[in-house]
Protein backbone atom coordinates (compact mmCIF):
# COMPACT_ATOMS: atom_id res chain seq x y z
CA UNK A 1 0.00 0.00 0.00
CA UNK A 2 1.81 2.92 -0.70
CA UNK A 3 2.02 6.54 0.52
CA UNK A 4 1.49 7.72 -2.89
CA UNK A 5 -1.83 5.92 -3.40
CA UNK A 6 -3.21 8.36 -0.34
CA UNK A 7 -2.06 11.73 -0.90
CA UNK A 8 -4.64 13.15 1.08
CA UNK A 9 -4.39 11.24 4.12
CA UNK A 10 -1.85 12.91 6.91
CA UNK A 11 1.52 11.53 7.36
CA UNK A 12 1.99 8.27 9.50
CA UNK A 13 4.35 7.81 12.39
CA UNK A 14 4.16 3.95 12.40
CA UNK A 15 3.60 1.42 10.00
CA UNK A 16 2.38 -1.95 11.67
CA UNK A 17 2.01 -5.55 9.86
CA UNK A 18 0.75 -8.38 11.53
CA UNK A 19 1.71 -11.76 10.06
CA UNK A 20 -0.16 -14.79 10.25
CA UNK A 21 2.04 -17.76 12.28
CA UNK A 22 0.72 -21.08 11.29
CA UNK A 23 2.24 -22.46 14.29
CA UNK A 24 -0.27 -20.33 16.93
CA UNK A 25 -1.07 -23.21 19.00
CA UNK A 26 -4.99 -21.49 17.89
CA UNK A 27 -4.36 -22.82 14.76
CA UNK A 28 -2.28 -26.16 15.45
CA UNK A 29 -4.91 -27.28 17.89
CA UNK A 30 -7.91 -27.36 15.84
CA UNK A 31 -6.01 -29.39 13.10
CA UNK A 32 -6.70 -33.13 12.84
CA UNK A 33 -3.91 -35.69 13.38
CA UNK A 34 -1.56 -35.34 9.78
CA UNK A 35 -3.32 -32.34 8.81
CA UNK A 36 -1.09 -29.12 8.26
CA UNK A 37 -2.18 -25.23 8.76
CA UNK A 38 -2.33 -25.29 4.66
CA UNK A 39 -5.04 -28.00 4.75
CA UNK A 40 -7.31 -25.55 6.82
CA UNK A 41 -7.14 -22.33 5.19
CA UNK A 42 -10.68 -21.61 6.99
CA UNK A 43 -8.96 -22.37 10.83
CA UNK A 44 -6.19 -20.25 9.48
CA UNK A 45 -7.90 -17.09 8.27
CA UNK A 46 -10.78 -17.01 11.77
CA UNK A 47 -7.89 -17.15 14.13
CA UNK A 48 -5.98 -14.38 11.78
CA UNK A 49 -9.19 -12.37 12.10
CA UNK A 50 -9.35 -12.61 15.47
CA UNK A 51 -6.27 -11.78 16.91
CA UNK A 52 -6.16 -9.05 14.37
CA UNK A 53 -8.99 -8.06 15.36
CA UNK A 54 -7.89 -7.44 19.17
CA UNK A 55 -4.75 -4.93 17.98
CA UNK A 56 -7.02 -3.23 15.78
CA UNK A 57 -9.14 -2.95 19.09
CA UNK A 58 -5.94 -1.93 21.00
CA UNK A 59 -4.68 0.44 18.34
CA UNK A 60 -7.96 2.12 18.06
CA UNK A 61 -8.35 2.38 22.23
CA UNK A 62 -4.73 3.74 22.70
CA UNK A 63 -3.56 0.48 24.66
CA UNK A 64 -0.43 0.30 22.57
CA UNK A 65 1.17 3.18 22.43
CA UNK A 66 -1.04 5.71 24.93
CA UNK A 67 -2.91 7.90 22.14
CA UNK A 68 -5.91 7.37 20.44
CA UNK A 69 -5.46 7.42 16.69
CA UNK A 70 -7.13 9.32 14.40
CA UNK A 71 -8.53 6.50 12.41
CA UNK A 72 -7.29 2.73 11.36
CA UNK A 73 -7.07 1.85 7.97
CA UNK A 74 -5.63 -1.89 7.10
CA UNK A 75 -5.02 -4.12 4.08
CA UNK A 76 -5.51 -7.92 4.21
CA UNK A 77 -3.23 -9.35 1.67
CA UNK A 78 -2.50 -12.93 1.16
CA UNK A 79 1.19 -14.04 1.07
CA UNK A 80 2.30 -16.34 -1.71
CA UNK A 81 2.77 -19.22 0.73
CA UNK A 82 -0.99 -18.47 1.51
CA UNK A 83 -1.29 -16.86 4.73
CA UNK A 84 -3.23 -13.53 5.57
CA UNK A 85 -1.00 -10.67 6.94
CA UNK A 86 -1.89 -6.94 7.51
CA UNK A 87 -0.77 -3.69 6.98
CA UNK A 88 -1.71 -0.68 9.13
CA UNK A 89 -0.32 2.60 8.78
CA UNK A 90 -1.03 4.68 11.86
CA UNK A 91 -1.28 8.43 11.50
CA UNK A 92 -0.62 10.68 14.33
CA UNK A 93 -3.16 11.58 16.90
């Protein structure tokens, strides 16, 4: 995502991606005997949504880093190997 596709947006201090770990014991413990993370894409992806979903929640409620941002904007891409990750720029507050 880059800067030049939102000229109109204010600078950003930080620039966050979560990556999705296929070993989360989330994700290894709702796989059957012989299955891998790559067999489940479904298990995968709800467990990526969740836990993104919580630093979202923490970015948004100033938990992280003690401000409030402005607002949260984030891209879900999906890596070659397959897995989700995230980008978040944060703009000051």
């Amino acid at each position: 995502m880059p800067r030049t596709m939102f000229p109109h947006l204010p600078s950003c201090r930080l620039w966050i991606t979560v990556t999705c770990n296929p070993l989360w014991e989330e994700i290894q413990g709702a796989l059957l005997p012989g299955q891998t993370a790559a067999d489940r894409p479904d298990i995968v992806n709800r467990v990526f949504k969740e836990k993104l979903r919580a630093i979202l929640a923490g970015l948004k409620s100033g938990l992280f880093f003690g401000g409030k941002s402005m607002f949260i904007m984030h891209v879900i891409e999906f890596q070659v190997r397959g897995g989700p990750h995230c980008d978040s720029p944060c703009p000051p507050t």
